[in-house]
PDB file of N, CA and C in Angstrom:
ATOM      1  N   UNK A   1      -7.575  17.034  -1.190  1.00  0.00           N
ATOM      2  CA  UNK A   1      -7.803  15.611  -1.024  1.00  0.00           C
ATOM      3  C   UNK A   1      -6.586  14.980  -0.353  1.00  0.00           C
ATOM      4  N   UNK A   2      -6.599  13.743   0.352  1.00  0.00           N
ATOM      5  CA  UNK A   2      -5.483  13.353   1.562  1.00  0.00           C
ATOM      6  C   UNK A   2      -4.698  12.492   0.791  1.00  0.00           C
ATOM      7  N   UNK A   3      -5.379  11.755  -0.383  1.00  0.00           N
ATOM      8  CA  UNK A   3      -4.805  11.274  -1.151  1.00  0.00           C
ATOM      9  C   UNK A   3      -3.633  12.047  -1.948  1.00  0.00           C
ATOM     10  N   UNK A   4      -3.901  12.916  -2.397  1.00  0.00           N
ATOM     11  CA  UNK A   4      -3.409  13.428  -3.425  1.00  0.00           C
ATOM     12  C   UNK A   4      -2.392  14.091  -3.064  1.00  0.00           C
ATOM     13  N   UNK A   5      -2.455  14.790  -1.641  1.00  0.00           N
ATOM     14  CA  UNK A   5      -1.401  15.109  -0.695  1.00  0.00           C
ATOM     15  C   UNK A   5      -0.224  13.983  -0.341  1.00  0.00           C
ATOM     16  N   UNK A   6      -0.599  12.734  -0.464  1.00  0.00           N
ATOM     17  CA  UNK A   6       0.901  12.045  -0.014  1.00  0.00           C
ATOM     18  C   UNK A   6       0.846  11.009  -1.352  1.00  0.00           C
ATOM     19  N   UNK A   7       0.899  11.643  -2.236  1.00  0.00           N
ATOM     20  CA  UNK A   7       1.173  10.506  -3.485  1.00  0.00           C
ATOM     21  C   UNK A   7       2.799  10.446  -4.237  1.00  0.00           C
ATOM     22  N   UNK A   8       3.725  11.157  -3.190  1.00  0.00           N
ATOM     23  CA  UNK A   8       5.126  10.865  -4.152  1.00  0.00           C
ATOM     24  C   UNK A   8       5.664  11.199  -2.455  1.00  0.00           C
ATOM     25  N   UNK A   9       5.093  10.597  -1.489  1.00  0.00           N
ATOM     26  CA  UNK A   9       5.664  10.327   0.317  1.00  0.00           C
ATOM     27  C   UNK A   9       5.741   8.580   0.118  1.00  0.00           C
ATOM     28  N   UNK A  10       6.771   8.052   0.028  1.00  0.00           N
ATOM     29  CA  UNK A  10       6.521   6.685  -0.055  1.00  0.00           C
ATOM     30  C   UNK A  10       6.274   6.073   1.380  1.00  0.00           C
ATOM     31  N   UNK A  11       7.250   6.442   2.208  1.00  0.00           N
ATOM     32  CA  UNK A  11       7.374   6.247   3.483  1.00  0.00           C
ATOM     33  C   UNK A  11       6.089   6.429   4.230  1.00  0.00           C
ATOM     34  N   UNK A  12       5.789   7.590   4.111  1.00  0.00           N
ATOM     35  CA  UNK A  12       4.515   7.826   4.659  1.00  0.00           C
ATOM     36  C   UNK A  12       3.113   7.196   4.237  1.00  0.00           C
ATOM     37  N   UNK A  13       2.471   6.658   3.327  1.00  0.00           N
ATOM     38  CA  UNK A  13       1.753   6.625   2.686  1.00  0.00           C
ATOM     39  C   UNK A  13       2.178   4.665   2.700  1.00  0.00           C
ATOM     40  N   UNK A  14       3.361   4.503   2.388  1.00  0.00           N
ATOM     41  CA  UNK A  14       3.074   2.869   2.567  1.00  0.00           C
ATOM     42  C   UNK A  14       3.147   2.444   4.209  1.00  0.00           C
ATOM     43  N   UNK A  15       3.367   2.815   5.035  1.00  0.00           N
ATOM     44  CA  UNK A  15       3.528   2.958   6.241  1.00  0.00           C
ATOM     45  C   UNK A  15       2.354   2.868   6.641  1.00  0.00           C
ATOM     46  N   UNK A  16       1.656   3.936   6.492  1.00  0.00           N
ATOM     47  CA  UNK A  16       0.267   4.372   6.981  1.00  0.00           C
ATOM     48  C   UNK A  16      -0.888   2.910   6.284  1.00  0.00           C
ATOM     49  N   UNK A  17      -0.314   2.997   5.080  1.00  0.00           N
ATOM     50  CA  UNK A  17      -1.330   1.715   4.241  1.00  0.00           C
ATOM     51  C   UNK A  17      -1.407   0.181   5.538  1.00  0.00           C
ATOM     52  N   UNK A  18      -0.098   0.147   5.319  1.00  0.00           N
ATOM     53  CA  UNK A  18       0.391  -1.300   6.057  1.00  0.00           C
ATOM     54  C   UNK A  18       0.503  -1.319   7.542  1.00  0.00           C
ATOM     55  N   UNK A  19       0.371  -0.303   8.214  1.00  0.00           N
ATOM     56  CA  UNK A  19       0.455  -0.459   9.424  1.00  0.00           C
ATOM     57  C   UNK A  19      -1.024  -0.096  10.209  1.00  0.00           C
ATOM     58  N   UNK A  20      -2.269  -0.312   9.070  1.00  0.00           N
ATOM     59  CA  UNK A  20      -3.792  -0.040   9.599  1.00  0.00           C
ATOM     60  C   UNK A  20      -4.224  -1.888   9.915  1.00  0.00           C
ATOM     61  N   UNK A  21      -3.281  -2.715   9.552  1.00  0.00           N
ATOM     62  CA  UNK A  21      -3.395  -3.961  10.047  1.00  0.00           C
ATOM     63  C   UNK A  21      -2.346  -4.458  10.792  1.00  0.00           C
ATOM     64  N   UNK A  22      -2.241  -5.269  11.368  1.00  0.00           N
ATOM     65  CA  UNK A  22      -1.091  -5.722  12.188  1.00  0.00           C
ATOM     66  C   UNK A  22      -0.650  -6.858  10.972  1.00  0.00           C
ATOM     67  N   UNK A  23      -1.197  -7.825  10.579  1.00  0.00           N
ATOM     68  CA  UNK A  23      -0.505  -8.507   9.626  1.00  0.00           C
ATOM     69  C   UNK A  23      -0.208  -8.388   8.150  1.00  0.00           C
ATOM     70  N   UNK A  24      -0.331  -6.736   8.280  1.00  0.00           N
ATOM     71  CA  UNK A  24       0.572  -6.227   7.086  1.00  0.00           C
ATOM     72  C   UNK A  24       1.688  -5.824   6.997  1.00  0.00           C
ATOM     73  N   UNK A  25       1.959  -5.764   8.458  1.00  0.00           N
ATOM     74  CA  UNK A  25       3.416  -4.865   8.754  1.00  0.00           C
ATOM     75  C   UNK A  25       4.450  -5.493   7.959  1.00  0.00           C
ATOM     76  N   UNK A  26       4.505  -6.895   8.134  1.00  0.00           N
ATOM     77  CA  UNK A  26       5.129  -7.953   7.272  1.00  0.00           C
ATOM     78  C   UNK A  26       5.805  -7.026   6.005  1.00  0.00           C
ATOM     79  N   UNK A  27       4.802  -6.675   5.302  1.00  0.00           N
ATOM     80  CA  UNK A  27       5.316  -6.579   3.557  1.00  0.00           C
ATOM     81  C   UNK A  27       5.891  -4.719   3.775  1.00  0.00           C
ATOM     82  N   UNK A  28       6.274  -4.351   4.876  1.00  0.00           N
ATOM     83  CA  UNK A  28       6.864  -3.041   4.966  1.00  0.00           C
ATOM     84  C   UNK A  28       7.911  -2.521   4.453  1.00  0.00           C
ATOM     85  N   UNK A  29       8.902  -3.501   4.231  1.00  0.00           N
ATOM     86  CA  UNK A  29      10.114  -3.792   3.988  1.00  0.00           C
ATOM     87  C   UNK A  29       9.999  -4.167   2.180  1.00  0.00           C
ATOM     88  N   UNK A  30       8.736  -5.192   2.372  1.00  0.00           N
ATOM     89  CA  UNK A  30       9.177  -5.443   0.314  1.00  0.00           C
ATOM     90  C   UNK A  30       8.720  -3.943  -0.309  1.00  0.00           C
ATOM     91  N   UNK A  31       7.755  -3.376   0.602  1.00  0.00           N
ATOM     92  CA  UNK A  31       7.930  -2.209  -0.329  1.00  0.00           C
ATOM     93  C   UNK A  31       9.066  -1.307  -0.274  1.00  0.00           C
ATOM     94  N   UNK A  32       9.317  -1.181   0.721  1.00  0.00           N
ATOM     95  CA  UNK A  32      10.356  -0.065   0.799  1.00  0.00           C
ATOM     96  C   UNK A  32      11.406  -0.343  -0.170  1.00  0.00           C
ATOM     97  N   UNK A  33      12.154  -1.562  -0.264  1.00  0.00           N
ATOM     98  CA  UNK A  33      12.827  -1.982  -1.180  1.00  0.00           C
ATOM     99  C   UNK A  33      12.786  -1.656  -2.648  1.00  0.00           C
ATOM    100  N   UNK A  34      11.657  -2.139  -2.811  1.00  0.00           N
ATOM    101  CA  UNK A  34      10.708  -2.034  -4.200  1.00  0.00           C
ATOM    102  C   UNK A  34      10.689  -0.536  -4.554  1.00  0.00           C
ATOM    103  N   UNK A  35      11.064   0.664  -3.608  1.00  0.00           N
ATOM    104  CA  UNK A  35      11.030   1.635  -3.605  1.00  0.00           C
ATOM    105  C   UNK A  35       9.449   1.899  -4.375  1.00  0.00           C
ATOM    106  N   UNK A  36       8.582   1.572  -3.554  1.00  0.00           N
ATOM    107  CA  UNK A  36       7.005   1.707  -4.125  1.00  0.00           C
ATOM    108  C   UNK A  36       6.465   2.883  -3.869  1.00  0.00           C
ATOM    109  N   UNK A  37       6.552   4.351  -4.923  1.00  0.00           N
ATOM    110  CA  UNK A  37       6.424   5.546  -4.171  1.00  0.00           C
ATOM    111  C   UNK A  37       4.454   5.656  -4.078  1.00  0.00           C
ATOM    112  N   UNK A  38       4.114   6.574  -3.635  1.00  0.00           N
ATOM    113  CA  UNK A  38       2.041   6.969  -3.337  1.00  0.00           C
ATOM    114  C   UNK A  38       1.575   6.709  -4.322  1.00  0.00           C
ATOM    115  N   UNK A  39       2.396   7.600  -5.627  1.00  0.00           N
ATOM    116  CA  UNK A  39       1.597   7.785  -6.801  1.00  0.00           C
ATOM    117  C   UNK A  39       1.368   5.813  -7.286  1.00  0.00           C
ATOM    118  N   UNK A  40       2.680   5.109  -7.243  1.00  0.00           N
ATOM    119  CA  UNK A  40       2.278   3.707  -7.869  1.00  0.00           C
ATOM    120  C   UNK A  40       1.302   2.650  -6.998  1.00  0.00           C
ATOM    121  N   UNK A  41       1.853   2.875  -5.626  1.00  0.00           N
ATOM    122  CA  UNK A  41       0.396   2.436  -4.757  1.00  0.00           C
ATOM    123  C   UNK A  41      -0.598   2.687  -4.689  1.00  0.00           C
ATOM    124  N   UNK A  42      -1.106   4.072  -5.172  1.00  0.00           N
ATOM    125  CA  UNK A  42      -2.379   4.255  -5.423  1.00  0.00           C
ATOM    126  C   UNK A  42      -2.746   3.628  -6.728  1.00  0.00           C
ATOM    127  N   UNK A  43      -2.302   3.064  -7.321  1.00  0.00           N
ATOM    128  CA  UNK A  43      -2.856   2.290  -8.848  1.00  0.00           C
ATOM    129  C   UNK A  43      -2.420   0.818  -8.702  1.00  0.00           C
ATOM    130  N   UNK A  44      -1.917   0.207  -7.618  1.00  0.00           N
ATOM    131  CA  UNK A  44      -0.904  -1.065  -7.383  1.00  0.00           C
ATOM    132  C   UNK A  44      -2.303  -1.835  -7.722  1.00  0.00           C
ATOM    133  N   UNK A  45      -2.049  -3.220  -8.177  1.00  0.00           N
ATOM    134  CA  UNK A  45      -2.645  -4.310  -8.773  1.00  0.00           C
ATOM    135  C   UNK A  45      -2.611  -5.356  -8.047  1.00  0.00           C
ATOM    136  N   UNK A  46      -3.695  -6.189  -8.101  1.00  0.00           N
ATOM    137  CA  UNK A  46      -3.264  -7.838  -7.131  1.00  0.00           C
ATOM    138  C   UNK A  46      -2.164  -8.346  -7.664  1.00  0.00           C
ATOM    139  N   UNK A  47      -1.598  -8.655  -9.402  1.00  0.00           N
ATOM    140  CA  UNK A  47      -0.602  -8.815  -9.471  1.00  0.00           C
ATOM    141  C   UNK A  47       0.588  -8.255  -9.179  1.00  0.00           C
ATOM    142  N   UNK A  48       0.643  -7.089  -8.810  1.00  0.00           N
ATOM    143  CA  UNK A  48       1.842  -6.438  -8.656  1.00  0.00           C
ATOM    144  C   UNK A  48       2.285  -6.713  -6.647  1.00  0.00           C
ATOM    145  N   UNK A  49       1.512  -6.782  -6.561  1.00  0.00           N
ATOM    146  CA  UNK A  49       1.281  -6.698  -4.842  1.00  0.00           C
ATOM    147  C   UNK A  49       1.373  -8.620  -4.518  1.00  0.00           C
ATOM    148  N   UNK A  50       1.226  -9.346  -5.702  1.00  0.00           N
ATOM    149  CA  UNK A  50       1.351 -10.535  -5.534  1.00  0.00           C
ATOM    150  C   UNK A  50       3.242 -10.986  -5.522  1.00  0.00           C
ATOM    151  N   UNK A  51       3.782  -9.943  -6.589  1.00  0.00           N
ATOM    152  CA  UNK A  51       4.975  -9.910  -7.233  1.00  0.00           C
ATOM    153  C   UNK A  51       5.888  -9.176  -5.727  1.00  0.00           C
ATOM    154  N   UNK A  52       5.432  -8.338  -5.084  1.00  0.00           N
ATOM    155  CA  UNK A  52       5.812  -8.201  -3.952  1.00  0.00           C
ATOM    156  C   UNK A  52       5.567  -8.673  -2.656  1.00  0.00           C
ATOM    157  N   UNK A  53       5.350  -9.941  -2.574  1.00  0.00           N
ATOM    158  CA  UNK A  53       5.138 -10.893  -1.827  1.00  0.00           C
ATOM    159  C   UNK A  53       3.737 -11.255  -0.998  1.00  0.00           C
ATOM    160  N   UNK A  54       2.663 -10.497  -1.897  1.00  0.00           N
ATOM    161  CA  UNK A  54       1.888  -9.827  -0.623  1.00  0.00           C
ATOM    162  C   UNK A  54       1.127 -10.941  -1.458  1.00  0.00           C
ATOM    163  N   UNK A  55       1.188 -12.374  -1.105  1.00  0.00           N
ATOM    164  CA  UNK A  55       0.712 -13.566  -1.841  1.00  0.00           C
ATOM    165  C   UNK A  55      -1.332 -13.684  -1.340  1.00  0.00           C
ATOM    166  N   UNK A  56      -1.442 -13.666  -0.056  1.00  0.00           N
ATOM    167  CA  UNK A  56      -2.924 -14.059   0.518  1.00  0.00           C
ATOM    168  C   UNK A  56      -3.662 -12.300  -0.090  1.00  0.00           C
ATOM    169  N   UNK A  57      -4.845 -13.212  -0.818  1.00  0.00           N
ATOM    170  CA  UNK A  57      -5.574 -12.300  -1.371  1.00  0.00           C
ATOM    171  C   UNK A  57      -5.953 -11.380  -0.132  1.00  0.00           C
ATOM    172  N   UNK A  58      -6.483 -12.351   0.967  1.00  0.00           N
ATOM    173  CA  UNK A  58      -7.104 -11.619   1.783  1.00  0.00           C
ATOM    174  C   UNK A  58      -5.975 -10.345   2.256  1.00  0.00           C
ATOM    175  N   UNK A  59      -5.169 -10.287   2.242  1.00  0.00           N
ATOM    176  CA  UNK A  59      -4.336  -9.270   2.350  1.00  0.00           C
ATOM    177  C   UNK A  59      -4.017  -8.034   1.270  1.00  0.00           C
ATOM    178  N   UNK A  60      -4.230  -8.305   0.092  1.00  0.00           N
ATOM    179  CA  UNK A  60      -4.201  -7.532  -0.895  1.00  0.00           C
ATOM    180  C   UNK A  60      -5.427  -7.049  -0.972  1.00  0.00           C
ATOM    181  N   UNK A  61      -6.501  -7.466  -0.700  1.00  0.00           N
ATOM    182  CA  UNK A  61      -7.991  -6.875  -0.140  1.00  0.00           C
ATOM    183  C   UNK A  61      -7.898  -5.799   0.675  1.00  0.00           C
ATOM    184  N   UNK A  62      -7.116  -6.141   2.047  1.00  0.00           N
ATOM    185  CA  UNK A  62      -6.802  -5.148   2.832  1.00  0.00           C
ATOM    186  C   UNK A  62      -6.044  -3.722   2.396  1.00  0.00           C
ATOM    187  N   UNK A  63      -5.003  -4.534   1.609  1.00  0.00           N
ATOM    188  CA  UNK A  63      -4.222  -2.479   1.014  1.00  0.00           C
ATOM    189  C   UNK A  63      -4.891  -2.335   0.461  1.00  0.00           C
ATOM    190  N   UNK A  64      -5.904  -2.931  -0.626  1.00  0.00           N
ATOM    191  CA  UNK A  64      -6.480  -2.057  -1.896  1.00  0.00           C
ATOM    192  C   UNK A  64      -7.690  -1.231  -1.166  1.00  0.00           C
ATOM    193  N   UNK A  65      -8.148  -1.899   0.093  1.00  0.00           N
ATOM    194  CA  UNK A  65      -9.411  -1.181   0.252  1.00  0.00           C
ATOM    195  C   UNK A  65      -8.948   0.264   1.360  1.00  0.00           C
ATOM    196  N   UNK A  66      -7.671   0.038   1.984  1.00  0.00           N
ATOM    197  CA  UNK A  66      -6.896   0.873   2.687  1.00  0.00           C
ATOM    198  C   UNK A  66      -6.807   2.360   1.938  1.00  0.00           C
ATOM    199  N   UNK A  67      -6.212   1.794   0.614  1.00  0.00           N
ATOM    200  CA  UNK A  67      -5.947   2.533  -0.423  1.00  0.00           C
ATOM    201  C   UNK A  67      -7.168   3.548  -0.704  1.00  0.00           C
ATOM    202  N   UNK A  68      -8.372   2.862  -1.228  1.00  0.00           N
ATOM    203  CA  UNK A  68      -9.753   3.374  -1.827  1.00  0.00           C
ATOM    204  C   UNK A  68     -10.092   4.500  -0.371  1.00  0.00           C
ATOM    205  N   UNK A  69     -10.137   3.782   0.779  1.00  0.00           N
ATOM    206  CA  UNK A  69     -10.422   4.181   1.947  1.00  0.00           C
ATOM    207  C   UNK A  69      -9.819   5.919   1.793  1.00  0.00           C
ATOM    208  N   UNK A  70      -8.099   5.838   1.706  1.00  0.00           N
ATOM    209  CA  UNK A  70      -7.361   6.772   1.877  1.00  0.00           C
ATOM    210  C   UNK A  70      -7.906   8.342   0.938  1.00  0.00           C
ATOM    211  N   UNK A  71      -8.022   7.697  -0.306  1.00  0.00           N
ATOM    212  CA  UNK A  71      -8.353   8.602  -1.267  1.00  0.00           C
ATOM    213  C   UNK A  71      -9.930   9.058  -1.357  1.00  0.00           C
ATOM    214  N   UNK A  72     -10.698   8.617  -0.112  1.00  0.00           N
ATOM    215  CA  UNK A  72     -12.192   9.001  -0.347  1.00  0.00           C
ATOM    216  C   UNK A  72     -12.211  10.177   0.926  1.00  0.00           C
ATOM    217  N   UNK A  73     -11.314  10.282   1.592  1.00  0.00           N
ATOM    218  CA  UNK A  73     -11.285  11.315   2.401  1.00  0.00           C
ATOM    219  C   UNK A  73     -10.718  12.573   2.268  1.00  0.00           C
TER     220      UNK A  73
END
């Protein structure tokens, strides 16, 4: 599973999440910071993703479904 393959790649895996939109690129940096590794992005929360600046739902829509997307392949 492709998921399961990059779940402790932070770089890779939040990269790949955030850079399938152009106006996600934005929050590239709060994660990296946040040191947000696969395994916690694959379980990340609207609140937690709110707490890392990623405030417009419609955007937290976008990673979570990025996310679901990632792990169904």
């Amino acid at each position: 599973m492709f998921c399961s393959s990059l779940k402790g790649h932070l770089v890779q895996l939040a990269r790949l999440v955030l850079s399938l939109d152009d106006c996600l690129q934005q929050y590239i940096k709060n994660f990296e910071r946040e040191k947000i590794n696969g395994e916690q992005l694959l379980h990340i929360t609207h609140q937690e993703l709110e707490e890392l600046g990623v405030t417009r739902i419609g955007h937290q829509e976008l990673i979570l479904e990025a996310v679901d997307l990632l792990c169904a392949l």
